[in-house]
N, C-alpha and C. Protein backbone atom coordinates (compact mmCIF):
# COMPACT_ATOMS: atom_id res chain seq x y z
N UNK A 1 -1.39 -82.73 -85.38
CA UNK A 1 -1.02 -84.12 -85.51
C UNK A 1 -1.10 -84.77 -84.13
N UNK A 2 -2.02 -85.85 -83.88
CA UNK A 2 -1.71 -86.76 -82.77
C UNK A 2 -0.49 -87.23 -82.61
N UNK A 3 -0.01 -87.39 -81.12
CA UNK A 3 0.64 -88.14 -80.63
C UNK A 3 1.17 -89.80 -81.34
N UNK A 4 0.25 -90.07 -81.33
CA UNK A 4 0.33 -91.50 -81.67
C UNK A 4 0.84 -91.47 -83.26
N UNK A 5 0.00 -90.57 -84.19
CA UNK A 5 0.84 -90.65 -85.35
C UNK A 5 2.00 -89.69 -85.51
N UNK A 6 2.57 -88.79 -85.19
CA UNK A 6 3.80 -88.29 -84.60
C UNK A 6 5.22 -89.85 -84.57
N UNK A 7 4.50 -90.48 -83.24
CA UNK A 7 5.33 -91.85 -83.23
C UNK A 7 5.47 -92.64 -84.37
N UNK A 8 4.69 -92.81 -84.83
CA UNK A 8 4.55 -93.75 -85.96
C UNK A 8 5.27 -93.25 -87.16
N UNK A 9 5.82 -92.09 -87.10
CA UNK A 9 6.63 -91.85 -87.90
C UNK A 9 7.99 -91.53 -87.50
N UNK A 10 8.40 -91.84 -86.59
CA UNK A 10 9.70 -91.40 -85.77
C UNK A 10 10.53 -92.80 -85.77
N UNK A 11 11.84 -93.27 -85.95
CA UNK A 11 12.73 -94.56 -85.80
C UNK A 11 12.54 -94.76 -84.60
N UNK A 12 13.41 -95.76 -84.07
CA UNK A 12 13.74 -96.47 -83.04
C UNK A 12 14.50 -95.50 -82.51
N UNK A 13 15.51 -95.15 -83.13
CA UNK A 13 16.94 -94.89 -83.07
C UNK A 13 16.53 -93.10 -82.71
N UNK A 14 15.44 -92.65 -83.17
CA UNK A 14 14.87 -91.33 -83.09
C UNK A 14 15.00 -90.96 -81.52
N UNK A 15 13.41 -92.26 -81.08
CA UNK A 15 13.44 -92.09 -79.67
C UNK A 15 14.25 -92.24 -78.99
N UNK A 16 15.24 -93.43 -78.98
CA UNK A 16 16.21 -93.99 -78.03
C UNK A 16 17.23 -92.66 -77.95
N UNK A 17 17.67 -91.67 -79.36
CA UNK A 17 18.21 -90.88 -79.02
C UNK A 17 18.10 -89.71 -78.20
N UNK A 18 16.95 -89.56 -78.03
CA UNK A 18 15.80 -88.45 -77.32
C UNK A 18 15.93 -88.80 -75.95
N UNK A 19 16.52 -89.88 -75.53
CA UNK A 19 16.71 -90.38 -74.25
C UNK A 19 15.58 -91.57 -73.57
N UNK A 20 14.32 -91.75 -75.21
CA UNK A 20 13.29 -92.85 -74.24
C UNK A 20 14.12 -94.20 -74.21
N UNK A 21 13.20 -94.99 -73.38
CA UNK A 21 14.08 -96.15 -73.06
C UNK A 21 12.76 -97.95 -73.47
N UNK A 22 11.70 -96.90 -73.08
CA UNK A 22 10.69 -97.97 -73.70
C UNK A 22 9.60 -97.83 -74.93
N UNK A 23 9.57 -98.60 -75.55
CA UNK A 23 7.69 -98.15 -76.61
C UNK A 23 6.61 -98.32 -75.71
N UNK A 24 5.50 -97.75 -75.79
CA UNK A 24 4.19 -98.02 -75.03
C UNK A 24 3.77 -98.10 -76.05
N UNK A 25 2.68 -99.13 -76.08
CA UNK A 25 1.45 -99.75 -77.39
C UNK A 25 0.35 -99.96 -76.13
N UNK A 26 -0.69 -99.01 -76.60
CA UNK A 26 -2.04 -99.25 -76.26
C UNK A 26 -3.13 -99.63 -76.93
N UNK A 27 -3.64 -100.82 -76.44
CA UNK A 27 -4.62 -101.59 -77.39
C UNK A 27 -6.22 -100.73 -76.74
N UNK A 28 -7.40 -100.64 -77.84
CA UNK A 28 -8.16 -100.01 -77.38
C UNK A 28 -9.02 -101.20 -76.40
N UNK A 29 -8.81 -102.18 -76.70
CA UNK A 29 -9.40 -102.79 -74.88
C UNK A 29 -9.08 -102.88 -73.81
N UNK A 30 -8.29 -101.73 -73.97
CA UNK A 30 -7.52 -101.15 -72.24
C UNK A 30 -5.93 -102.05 -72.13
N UNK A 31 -5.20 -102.62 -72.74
CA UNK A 31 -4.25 -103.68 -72.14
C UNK A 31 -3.08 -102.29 -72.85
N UNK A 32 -2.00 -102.42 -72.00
CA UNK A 32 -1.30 -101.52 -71.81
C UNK A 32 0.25 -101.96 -72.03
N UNK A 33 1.44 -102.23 -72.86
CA UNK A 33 2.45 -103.04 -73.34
C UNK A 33 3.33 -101.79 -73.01
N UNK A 34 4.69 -101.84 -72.21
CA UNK A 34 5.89 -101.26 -72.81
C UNK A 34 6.65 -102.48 -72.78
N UNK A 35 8.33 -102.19 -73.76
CA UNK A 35 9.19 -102.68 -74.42
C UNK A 35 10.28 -102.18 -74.15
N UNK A 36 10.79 -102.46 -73.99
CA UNK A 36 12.32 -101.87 -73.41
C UNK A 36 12.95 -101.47 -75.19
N UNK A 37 13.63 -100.96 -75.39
CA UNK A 37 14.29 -100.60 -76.82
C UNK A 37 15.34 -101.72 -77.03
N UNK A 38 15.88 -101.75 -76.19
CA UNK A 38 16.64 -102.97 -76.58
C UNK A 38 16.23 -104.62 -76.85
N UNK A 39 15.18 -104.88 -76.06
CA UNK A 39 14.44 -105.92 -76.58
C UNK A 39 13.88 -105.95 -77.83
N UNK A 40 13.21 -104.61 -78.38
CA UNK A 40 12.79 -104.53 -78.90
C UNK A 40 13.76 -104.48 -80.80
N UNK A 41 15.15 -104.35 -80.40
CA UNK A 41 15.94 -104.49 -81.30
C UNK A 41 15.97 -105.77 -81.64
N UNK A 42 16.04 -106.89 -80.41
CA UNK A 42 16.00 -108.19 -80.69
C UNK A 42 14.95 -109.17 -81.89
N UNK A 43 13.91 -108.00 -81.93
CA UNK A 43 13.19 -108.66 -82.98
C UNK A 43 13.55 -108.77 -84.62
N UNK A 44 13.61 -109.98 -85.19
CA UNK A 44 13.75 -110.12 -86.30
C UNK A 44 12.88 -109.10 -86.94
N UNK A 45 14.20 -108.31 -88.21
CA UNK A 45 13.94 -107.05 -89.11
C UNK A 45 13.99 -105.78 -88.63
N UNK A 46 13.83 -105.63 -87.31
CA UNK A 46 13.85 -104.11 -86.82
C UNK A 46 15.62 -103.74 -86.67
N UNK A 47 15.67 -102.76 -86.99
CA UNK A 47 17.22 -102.00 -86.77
C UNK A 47 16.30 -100.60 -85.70
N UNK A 48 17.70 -100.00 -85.87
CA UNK A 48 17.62 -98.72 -84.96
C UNK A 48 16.88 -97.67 -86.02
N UNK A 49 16.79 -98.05 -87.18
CA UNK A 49 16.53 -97.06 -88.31
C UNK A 49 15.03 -97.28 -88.69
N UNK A 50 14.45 -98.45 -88.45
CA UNK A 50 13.21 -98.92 -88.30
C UNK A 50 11.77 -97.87 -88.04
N UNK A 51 10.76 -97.41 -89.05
CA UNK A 51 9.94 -96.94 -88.26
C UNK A 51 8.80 -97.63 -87.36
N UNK A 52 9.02 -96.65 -86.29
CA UNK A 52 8.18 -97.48 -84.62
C UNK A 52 6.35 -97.87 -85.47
N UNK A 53 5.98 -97.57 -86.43
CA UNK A 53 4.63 -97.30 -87.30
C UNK A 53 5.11 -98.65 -88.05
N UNK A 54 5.91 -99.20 -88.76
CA UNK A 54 6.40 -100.26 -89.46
C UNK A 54 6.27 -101.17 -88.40
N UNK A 55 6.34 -101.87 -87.32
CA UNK A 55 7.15 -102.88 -86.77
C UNK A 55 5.24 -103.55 -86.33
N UNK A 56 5.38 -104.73 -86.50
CA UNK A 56 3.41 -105.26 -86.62
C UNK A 56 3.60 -105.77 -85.10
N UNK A 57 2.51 -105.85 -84.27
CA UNK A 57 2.16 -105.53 -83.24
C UNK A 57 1.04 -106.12 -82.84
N UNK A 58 0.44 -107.56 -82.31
CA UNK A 58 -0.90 -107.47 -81.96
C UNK A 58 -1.34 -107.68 -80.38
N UNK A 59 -2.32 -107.02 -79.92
CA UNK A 59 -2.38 -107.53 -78.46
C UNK A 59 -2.59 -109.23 -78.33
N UNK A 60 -1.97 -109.11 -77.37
CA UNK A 60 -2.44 -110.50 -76.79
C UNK A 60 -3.83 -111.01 -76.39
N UNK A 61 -4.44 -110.09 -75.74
CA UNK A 61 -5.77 -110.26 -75.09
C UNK A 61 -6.67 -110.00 -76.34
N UNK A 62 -7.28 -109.26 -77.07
CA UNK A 62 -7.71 -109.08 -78.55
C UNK A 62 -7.71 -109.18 -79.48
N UNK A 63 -6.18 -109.67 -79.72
CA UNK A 63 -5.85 -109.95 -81.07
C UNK A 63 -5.88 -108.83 -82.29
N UNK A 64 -6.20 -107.19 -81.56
CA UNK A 64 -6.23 -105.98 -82.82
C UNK A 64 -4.21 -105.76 -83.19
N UNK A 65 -4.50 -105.48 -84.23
CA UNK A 65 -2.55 -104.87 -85.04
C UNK A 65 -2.94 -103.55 -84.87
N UNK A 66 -3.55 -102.82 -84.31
CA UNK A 66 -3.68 -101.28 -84.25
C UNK A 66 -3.57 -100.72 -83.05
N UNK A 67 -2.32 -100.93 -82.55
CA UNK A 67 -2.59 -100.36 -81.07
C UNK A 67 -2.02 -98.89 -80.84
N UNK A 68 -2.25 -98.05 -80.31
CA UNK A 68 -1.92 -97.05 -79.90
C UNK A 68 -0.56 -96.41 -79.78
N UNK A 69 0.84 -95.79 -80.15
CA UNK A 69 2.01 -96.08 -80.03
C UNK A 69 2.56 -94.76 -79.45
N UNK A 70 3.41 -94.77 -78.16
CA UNK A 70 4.01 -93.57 -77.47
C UNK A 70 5.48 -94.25 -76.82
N UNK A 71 5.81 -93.75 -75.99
CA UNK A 71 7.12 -93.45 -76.03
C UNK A 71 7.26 -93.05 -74.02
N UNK A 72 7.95 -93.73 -73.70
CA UNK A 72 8.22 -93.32 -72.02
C UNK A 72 9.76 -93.99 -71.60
N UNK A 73 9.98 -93.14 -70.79
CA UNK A 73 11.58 -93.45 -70.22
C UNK A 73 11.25 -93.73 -68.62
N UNK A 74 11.81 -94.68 -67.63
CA UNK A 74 11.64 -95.02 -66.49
C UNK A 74 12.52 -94.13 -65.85
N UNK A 75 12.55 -93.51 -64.43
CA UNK A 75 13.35 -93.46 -63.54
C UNK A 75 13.43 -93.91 -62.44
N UNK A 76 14.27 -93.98 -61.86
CA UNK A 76 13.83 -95.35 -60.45
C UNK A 76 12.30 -95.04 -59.83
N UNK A 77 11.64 -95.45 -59.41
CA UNK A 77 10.30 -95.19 -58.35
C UNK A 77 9.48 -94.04 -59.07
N UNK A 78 9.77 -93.66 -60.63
CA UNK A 78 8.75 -93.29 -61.08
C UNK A 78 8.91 -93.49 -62.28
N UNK A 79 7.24 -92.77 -63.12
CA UNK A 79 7.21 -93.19 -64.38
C UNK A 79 6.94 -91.90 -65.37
N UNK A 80 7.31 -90.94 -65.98
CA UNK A 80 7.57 -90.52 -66.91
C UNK A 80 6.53 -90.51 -68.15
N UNK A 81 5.31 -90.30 -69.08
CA UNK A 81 4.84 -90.42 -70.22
C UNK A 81 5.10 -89.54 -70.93
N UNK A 82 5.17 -89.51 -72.14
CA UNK A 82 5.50 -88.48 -73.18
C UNK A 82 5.20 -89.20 -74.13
C-alpha cells in the first residue's frame, strides 16, 4: 500500500494522535501545501474523526482535487517527513 493511500484512510484525530502536527498535500505540478491540524479543524464539516481522503482539496496554482496526501510534524529548525 502507498503512502499516500495509507493517509487517505487514516482521521485527523489518527494523525494528530500519532503526534503529527501538519497535513502535506502534494499537487503533481510540484506546489507543495502543509496545514497545521488545527486550522485545518477550522474548516467547515471536518471533525477530528474526519477521513484526511474525505476532506476536497484543490491546488491553487492548477486547479487538480487530487493531490498527494502525507503527514509531517515540525521541530524548531527542522523538518521531519513521514
Amino acid at each position: 500500500m502507498e503512502l499516500d493511500s495509507w493517509w487517505r484512510t487514516r482521521t485527523v484525530g489518527e494523525a494528530m494522535g500519532q503526534g503529527y502536527t501538519f497535513l502535506r498535500l502534494t499537487c503533481r505540478c510540484g506546489r507543495i501545501s502543509e496545514y497545521p491540524f488545527p486550522l485545518l479543524l477550522q474548516r467547515p464539516g471536518v471533525t477530528r474523526y474526519s477521513f484526511l481522503g474525505n476532506i476536497p482539496f484543490r491546488c491553487q496554482k492548477c486547479g487538480s482535487t487530487q493531490p498527494s496526501i502525507g503527514v509531517s510534524s515540525h521541530v524548531v529548525g527542522t523538518s521531519s517527513d513521514h
